[in-house]
Protein backbone atom coordinates (compact mmCIF):
# COMPACT_ATOMS: atom_id res chain seq x y z
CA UNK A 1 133.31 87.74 125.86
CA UNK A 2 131.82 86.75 129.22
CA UNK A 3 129.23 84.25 129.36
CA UNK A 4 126.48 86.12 129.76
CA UNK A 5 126.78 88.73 127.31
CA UNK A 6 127.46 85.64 124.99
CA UNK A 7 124.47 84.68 125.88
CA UNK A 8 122.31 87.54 124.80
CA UNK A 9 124.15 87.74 121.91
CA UNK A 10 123.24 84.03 120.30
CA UNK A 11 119.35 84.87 121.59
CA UNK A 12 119.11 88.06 119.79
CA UNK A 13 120.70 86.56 116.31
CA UNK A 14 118.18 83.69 117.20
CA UNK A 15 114.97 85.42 117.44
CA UNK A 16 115.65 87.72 114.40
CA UNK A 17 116.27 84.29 112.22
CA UNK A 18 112.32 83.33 113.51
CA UNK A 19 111.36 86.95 113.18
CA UNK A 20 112.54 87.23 109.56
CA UNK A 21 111.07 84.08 109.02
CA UNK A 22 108.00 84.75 110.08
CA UNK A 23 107.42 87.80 108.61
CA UNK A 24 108.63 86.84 105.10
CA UNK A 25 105.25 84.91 104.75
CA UNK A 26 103.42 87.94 105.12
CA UNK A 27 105.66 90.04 103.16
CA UNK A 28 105.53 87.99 100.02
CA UNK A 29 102.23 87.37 99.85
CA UNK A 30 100.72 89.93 97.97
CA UNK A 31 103.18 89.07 95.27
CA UNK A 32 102.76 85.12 95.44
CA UNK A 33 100.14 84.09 97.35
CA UNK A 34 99.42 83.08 100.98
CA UNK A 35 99.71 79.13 99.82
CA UNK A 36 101.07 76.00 101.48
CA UNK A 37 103.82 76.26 98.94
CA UNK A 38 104.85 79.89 99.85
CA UNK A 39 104.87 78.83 103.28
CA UNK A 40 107.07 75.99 102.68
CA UNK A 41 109.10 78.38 100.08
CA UNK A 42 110.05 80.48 103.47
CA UNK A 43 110.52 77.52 106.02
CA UNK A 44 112.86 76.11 103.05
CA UNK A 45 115.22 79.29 102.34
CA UNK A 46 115.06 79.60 106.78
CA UNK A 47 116.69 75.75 107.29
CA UNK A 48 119.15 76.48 104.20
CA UNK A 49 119.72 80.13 105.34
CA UNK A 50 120.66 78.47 108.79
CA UNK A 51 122.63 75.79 107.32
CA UNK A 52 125.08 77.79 105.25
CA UNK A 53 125.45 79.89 108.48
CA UNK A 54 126.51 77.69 110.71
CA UNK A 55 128.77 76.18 108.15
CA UNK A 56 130.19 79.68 107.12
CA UNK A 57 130.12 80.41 110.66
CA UNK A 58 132.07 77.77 112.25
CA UNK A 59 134.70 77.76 109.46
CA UNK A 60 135.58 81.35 109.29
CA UNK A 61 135.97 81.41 113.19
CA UNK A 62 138.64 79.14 112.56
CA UNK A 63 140.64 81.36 110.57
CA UNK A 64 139.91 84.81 111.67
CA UNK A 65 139.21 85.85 115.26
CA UNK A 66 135.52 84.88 115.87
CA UNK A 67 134.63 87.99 117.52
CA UNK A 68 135.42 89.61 114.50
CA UNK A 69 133.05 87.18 112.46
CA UNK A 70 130.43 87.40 114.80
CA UNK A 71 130.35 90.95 114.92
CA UNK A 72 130.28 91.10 110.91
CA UNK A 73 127.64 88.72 110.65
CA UNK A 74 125.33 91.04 113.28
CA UNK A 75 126.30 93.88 111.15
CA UNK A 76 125.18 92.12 107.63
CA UNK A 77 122.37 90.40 109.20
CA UNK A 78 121.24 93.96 110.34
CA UNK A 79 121.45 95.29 107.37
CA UNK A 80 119.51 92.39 105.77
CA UNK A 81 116.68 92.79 107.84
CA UNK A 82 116.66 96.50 106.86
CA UNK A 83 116.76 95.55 103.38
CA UNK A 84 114.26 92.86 103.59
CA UNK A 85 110.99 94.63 102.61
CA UNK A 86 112.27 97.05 99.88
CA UNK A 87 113.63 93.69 98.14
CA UNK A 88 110.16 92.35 98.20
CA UNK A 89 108.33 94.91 96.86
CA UNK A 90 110.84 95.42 94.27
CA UNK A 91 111.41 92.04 93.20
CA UNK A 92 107.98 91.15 93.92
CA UNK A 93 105.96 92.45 90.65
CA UNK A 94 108.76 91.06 88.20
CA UNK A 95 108.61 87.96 89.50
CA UNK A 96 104.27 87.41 89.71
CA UNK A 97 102.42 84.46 91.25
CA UNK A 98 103.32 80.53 91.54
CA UNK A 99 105.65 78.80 93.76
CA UNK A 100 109.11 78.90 91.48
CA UNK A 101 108.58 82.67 92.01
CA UNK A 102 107.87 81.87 95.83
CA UNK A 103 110.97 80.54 96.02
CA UNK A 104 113.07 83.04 94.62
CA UNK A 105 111.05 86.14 96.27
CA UNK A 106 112.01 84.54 99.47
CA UNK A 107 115.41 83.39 98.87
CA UNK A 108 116.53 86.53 97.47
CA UNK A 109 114.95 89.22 100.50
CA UNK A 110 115.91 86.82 103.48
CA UNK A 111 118.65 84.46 102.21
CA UNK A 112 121.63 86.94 103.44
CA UNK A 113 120.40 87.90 106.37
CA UNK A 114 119.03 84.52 107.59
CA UNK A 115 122.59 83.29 106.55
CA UNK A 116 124.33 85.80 107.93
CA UNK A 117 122.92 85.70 111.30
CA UNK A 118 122.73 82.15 111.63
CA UNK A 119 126.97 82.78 111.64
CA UNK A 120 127.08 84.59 114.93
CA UNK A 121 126.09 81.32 117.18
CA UNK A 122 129.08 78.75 116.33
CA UNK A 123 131.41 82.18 115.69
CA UNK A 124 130.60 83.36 119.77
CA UNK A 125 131.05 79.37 120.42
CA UNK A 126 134.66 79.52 118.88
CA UNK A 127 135.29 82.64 120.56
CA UNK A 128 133.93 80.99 124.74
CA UNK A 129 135.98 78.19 123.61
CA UNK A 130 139.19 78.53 125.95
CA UNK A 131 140.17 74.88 126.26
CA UNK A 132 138.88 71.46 125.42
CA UNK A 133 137.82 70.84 128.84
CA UNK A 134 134.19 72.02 129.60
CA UNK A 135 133.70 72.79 125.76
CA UNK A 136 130.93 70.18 125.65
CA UNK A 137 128.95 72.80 128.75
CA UNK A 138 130.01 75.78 126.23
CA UNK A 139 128.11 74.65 123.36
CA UNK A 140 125.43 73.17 124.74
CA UNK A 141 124.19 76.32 126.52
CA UNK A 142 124.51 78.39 123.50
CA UNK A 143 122.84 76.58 121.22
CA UNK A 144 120.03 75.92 123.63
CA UNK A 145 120.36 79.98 123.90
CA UNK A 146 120.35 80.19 120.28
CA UNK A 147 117.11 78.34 120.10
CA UNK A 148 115.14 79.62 123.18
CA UNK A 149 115.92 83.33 120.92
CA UNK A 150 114.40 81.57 118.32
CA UNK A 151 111.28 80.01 119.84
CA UNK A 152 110.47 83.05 121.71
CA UNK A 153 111.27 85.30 117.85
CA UNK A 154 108.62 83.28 116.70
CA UNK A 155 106.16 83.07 119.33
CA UNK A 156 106.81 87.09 120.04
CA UNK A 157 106.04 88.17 116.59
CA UNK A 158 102.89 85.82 116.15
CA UNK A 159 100.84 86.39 118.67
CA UNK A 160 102.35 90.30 120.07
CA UNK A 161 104.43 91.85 117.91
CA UNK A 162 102.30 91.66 114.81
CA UNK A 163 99.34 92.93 115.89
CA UNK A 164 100.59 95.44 118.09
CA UNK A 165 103.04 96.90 115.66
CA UNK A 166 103.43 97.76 111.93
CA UNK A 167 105.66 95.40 109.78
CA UNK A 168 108.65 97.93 109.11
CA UNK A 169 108.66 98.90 113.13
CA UNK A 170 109.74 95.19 113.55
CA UNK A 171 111.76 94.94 111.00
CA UNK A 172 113.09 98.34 111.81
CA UNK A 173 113.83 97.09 115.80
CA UNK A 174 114.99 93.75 114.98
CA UNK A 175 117.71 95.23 112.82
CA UNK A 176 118.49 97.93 115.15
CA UNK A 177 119.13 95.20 117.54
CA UNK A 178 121.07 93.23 116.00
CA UNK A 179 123.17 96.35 115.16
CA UNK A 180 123.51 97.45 118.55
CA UNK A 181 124.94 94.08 119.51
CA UNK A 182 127.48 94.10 116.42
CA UNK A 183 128.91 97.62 117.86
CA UNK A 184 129.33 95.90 121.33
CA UNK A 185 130.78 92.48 119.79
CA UNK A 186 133.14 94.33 117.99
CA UNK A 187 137.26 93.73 118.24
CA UNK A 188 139.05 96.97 118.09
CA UNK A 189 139.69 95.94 114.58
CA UNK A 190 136.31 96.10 113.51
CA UNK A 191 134.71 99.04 115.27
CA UNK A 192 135.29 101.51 112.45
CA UNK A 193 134.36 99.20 109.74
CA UNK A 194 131.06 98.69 112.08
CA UNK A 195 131.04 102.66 112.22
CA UNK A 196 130.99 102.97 108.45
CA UNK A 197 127.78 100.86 108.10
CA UNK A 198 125.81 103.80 109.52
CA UNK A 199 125.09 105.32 106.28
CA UNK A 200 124.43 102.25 104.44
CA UNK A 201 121.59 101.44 107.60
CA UNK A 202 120.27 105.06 107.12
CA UNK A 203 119.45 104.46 103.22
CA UNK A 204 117.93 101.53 104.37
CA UNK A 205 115.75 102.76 106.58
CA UNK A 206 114.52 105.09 104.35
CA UNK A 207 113.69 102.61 101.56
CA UNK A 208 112.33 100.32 104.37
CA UNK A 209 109.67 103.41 104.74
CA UNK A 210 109.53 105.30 101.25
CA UNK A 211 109.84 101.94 98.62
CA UNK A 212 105.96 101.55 98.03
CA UNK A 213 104.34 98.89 98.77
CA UNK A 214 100.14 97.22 97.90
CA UNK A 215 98.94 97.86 101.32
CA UNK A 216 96.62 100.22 102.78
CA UNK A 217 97.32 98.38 106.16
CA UNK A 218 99.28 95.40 107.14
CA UNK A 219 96.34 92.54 109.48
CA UNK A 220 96.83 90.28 111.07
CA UNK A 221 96.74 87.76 108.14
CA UNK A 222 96.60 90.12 105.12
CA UNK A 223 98.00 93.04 102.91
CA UNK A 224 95.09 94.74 102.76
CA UNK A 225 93.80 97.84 100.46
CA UNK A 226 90.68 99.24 99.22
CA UNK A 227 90.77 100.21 95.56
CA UNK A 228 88.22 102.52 93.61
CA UNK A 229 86.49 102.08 90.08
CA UNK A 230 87.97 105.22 88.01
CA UNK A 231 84.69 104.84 86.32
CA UNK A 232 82.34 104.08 88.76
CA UNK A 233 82.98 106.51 92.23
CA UNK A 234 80.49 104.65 94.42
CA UNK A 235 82.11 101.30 94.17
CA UNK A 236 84.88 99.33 96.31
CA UNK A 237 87.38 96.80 95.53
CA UNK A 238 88.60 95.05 98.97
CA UNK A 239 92.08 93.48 97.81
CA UNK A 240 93.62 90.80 99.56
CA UNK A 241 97.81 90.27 99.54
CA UNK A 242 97.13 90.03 95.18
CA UNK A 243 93.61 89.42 94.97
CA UNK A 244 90.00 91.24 94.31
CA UNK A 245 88.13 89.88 96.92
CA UNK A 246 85.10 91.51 97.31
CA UNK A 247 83.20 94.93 95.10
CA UNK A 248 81.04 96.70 97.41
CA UNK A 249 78.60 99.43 95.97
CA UNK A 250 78.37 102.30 98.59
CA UNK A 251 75.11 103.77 97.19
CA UNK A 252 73.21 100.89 95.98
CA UNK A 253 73.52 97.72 98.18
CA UNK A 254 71.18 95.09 95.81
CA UNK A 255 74.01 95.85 93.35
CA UNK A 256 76.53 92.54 92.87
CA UNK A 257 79.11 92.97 90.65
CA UNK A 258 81.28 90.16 91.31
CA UNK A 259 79.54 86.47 88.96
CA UNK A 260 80.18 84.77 92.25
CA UNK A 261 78.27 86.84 94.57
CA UNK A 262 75.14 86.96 91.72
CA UNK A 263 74.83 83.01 92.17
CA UNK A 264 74.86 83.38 95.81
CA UNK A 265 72.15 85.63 95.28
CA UNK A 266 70.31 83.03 92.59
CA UNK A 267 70.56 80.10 95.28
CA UNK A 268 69.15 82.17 97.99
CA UNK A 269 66.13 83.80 96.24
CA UNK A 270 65.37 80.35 94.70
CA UNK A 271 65.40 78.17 98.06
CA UNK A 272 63.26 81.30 99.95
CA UNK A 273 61.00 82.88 97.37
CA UNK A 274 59.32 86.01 98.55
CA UNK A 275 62.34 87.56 100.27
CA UNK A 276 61.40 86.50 103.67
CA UNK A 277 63.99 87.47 106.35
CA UNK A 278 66.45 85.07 106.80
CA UNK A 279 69.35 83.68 109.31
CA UNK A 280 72.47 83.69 108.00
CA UNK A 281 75.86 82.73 109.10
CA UNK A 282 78.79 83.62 106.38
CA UNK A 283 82.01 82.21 106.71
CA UNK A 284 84.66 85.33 106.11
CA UNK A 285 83.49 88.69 105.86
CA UNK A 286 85.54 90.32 103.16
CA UNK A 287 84.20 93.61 102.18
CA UNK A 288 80.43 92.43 103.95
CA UNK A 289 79.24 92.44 100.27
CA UNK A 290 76.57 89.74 101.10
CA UNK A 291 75.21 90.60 104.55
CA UNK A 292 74.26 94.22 102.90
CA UNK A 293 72.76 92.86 99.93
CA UNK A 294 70.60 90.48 102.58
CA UNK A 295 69.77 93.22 104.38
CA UNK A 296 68.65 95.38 101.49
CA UNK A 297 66.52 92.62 99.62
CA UNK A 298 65.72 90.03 102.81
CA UNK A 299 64.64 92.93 105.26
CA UNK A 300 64.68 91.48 108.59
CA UNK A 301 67.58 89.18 108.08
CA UNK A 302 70.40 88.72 110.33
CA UNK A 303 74.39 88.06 109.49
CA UNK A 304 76.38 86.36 111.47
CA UNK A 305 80.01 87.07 110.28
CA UNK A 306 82.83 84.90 111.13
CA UNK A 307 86.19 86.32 109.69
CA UNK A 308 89.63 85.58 111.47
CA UNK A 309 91.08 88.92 110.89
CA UNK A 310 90.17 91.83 113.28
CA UNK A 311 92.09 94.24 110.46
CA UNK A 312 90.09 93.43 107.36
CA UNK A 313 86.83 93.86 109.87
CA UNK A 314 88.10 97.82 111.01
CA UNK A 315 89.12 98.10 107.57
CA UNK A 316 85.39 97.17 105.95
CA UNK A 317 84.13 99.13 108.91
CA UNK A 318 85.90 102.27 108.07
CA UNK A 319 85.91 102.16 104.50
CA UNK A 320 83.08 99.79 103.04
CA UNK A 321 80.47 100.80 105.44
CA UNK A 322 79.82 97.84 107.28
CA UNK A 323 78.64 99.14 110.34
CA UNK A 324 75.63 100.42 108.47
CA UNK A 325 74.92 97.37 107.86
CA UNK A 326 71.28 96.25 109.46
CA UNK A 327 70.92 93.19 111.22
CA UNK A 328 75.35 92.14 111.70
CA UNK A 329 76.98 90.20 114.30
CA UNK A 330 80.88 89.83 113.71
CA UNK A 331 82.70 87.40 115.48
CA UNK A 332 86.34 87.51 115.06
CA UNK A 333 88.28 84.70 115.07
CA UNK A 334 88.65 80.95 113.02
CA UNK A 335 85.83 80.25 111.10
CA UNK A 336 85.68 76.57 112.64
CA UNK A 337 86.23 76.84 115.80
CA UNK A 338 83.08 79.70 115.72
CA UNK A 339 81.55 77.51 113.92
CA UNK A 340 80.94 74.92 116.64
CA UNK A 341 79.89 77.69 118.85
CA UNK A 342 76.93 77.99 116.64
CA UNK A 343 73.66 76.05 118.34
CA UNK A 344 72.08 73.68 115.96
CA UNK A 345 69.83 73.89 113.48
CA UNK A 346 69.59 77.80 113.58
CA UNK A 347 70.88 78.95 110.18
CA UNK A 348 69.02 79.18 106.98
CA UNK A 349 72.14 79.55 104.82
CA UNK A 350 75.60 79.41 105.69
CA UNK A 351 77.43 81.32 103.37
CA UNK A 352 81.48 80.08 102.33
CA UNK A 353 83.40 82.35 101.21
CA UNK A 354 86.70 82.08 103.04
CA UNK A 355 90.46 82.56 101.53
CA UNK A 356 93.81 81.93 102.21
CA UNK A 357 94.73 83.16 99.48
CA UNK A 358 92.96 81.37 96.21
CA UNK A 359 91.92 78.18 97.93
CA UNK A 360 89.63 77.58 100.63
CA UNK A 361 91.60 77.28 103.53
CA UNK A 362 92.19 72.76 103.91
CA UNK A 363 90.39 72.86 107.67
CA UNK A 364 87.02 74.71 105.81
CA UNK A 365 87.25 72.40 103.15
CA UNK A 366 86.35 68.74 104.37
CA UNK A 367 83.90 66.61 105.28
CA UNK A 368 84.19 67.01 108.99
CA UNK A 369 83.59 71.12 108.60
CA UNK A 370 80.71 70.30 106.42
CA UNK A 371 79.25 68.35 108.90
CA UNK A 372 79.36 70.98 110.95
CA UNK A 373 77.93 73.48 108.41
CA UNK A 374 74.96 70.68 108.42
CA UNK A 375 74.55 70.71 111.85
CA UNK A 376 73.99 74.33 111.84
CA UNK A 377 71.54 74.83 109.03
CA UNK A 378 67.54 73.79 109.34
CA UNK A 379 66.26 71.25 107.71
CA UNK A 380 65.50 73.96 104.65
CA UNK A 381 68.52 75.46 104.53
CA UNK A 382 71.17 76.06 101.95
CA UNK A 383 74.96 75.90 101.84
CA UNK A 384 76.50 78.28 99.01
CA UNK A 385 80.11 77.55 98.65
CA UNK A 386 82.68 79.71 96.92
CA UNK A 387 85.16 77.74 95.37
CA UNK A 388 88.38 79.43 92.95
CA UNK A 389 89.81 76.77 90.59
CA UNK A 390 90.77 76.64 86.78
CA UNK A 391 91.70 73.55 84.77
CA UNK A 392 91.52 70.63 85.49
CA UNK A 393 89.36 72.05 88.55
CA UNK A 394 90.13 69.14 90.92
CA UNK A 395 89.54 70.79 93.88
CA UNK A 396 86.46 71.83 92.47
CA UNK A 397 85.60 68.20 91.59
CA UNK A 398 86.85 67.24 95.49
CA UNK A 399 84.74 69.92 96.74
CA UNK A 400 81.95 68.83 94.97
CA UNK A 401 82.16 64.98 96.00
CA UNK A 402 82.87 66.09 99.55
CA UNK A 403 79.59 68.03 100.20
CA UNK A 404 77.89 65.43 98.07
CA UNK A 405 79.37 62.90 100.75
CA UNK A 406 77.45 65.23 103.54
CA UNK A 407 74.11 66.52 101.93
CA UNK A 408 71.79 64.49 100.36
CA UNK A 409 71.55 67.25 97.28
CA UNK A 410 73.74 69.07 95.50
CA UNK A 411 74.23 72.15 92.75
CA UNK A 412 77.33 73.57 90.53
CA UNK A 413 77.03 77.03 89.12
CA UNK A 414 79.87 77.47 86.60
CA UNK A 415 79.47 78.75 82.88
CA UNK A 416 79.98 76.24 80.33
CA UNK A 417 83.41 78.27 79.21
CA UNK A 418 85.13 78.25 82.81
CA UNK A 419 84.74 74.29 82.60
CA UNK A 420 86.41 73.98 78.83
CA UNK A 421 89.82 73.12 78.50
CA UNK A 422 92.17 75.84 79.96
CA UNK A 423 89.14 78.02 82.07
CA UNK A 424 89.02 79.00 84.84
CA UNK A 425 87.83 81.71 87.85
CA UNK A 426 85.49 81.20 90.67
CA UNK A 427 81.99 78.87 90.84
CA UNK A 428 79.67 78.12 93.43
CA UNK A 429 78.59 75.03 94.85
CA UNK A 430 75.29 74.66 96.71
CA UNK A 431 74.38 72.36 98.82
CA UNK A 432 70.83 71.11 100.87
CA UNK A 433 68.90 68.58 102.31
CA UNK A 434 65.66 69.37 100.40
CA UNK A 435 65.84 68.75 96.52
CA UNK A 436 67.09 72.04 95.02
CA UNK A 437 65.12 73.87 92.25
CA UNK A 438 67.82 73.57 89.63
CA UNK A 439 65.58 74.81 86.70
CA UNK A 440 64.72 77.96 88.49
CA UNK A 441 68.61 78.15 89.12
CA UNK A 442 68.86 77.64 85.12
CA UNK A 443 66.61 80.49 84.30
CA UNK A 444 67.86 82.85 86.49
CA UNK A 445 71.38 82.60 85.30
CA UNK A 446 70.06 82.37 81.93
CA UNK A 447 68.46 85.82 82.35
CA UNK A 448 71.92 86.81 83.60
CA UNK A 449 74.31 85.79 80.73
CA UNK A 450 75.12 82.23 82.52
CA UNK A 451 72.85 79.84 79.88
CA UNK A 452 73.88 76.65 81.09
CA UNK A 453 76.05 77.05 84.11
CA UNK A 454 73.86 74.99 86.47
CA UNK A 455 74.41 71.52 86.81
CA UNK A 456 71.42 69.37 89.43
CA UNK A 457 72.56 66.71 91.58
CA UNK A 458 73.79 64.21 88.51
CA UNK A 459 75.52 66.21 86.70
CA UNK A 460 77.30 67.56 89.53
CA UNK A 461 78.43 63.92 90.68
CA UNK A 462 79.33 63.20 87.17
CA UNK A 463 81.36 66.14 87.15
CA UNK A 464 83.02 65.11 90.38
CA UNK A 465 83.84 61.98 89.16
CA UNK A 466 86.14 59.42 91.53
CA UNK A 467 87.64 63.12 93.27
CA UNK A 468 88.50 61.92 96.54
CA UNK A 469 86.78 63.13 99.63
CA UNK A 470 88.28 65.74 101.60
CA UNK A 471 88.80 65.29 105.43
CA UNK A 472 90.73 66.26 108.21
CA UNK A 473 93.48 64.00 107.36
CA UNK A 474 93.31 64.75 103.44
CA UNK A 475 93.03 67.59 102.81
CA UNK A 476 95.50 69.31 99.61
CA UNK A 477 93.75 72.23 98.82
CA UNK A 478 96.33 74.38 97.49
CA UNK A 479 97.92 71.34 95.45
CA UNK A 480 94.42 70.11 94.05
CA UNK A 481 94.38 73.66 92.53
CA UNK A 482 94.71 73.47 88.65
């Protein structure tokens, strides 16, 4: 094996490792969550993946002819990668939500392959390995080959390859790669046992493309579907990697189906009776449930949308109707870094309802971003914060202490049942300058089934308690979760 072709070889196997790697977060979301622990569940199984390999790797050259074990490991690696997706959406229902089920999602759709191709570097070391002398030179440029592959796998499918391509294409053209090189590596030996894996990548393939899967389309960020109501024609269910994340009512855009979305609506009407037109800026746009109902009951009112993923935007737009919406400005791109582009003082409610997956994303969650929010709002304006938690809801309760820490008033919606002992589900935090009308809050959500599910300023720091505040350098969202 010259040196160049050895080359190549090590920065292929490489770059699949990060590609694998970075597309197993995406993959297993819809079955576990986009959290910080399914994150860390694939950068986990990646390192031990790679560790095993180049263990396995390194001994096994020893004691068969490396070309041989490099060529193997391309051709199981390949195969991997083919079989990557299928194993996810297989495995994926059985094993439901929560980071134990992170863990072994991940482990067993990527373990093998990661393994497997982190074998080929020390196995096409062994094999450029002629003498002692120079040997230091030898592995040093392959393993710095083996990691430029990887840096540029990673940086290649983040920002390119994902949004120019669907997820099975690159998993389909890694694999084929990686293939391609196995056939080339191979010893004489081992070309018909590589010719015999031709069938086996063929039925992978196919269940790579027929095994079904939750998404309607693959963004940027998400797996993302729309869903009807059997009983109900007109309405929408936008579903995010395993979540309901927005109901949108094609004929009758008042209509708010979603408990969440109805306080929203209470905390608006209440702070600007008379359903003047309003300036809004809303933080994620989701299925653009709440810019239409503005623009159906606040004629006149303008929404400013700030969502980071261009494919849930088409995907509203061609499905949900958003582009009939009156009045809409979207903005694509990270909700805090729009944010600042915001002037100040412009904004009579800033709506928050962005998700990672359950939580608030950690950099839309502390006191720093709500200063910002309070920069952006007029001295009358509201801040209506979605916030999922269950028992015993301290992110809530560090959500709650954080905006306290920022606005001089604040409100938690939440029925009384959600706040027992083992409840949970979404509530709503508002937040102002101005004192907010908490007993027209009361009746309103009285009228609506909610008696009791508004707490004023006290009761909302009494239900915060000694929660910590959240900042830039603190910020735990998806442990604080009950």
């Amino acid at each position: 094996m010259n040196a160049l072709f050895a080359r190549i070889v090590v920065i292929v196997s490489g770059a699949a490792i990060l590609v694998v790697e970075t597309l197993a977060t995406r993959l297993v979301a819809p079955y576990v969550g986009l959290t910080l622990e399914s994150t860390t569940a694939v950068i986990g199984v990646a390192l031990a993946g790679i560790a095993a390999g180049a263990s396995f790797g390194g001994r096994w050259s020893d004691v068969l002819p490396p070309l041989r074990v490099a060529s193997g490991a391309l051709v199981v690696g390949g195969l991997g990668v083919l079989a990557v997706r299928p194993l996810v959406r297989v495995l994926g229902p059985a094993l439901g939500p929560g980071p134990f089920a992170a863990v072994l999602l991940v482990a067993a759709s990527t373990l093998v392959s990661v393994t497997a191709l982190a074998m080929v570097t020390p196995a096409v070391i062994r094999a450029r390995l002629e003498r002692l002398e120079g040997s230091g030179t030898v592995v040093g440029q392959l393993s710095s080959a083996s990691t430029v592959g990887s840096i540029a796998g990673v940086f290649l499918t983040g920002f390119v390859l994902v949004a120019l391509l669907p997820v099975d294409v690159i998993l389909l053209v890694t694999a084929a790669s990686c293939l391609l090189l196995a056939a080339f590596t191979a010893t004489a030996r081992t070309r018909q046992v590589v010719s015999t894996v031709a069938v086996t990548a063929v039925l992978l393939t196919l269940a790579l493309v027929a095994v079904p899967g939750r998404c309607d389309v693959d963004t940027v960020y998400y797996c993302a579907s729309v869903q009807s109501d059997p009983e109900r024609p007109n309405v929408r269910y936008l579903v995010l990697d395993d979540l309901r994340h927005s109901a949108v009512d094609l004929t009758d855009p008042a209509s708010l189906e979603f408990a969440y979305t109805r306080r929203f609506a209470d905390a608006i009407d209440v702070a600007f009776p008379g359903a003047p037109p309003l300036e809004t800026v809303h933080l994620g746009g989701g299925g653009f449930t709440m810019p239409r109902w503005l623009a159906a009951t606040h004629p006149g009112s303008t929404s400013t949308v700030l969502e980071v993923d261009r494919g849930v935007v088409e995907l509203a737009r061609r499905e949900l109707g958003a582009d009939d919406v009156a009045g809409l400005d979207v903005r694509v791109g990270d909700a805090r870094t729009l944010l600042a582009e915001i002037p100040t003082a412009t904004a009579d409610v800033v709506v928050g309802d962005a998700f990672g997956a359950r939580s608030v994303p950690w950099h839309l969650a502390t006191a720093e971003f709500a200063s910002d929010v309070h920069r952006v709002l007029s001295h009358d304006g509201i801040f209506v914060l979605n916030v999922i938690d269950r028992d015993p809801w301290r992110l809530l309760a560090a959500e709650a202490a954080t905006l306290a820490d920022r606005f001089p008033h604040v409100a938690l919606m939440a029925r009384p049942d959600q706040l027992a002992p083992g409840g949970g589900g979404n509530a709503v935090i508002v937040a102002s300058d101005l004192p907010i009308d908490v007993a027209a809050l009361a009746k309103r959500a009285a009228a609506r089934g909610e008696p009791d599910s508004v707490r004023g300023d006290d009761g909302t720091l009494a239900f915060a308690g000694d929660a910590r505040v959240l900042t830039d350098d603190w910020a735990p969202v998806d442990q604080l979760m009950g």
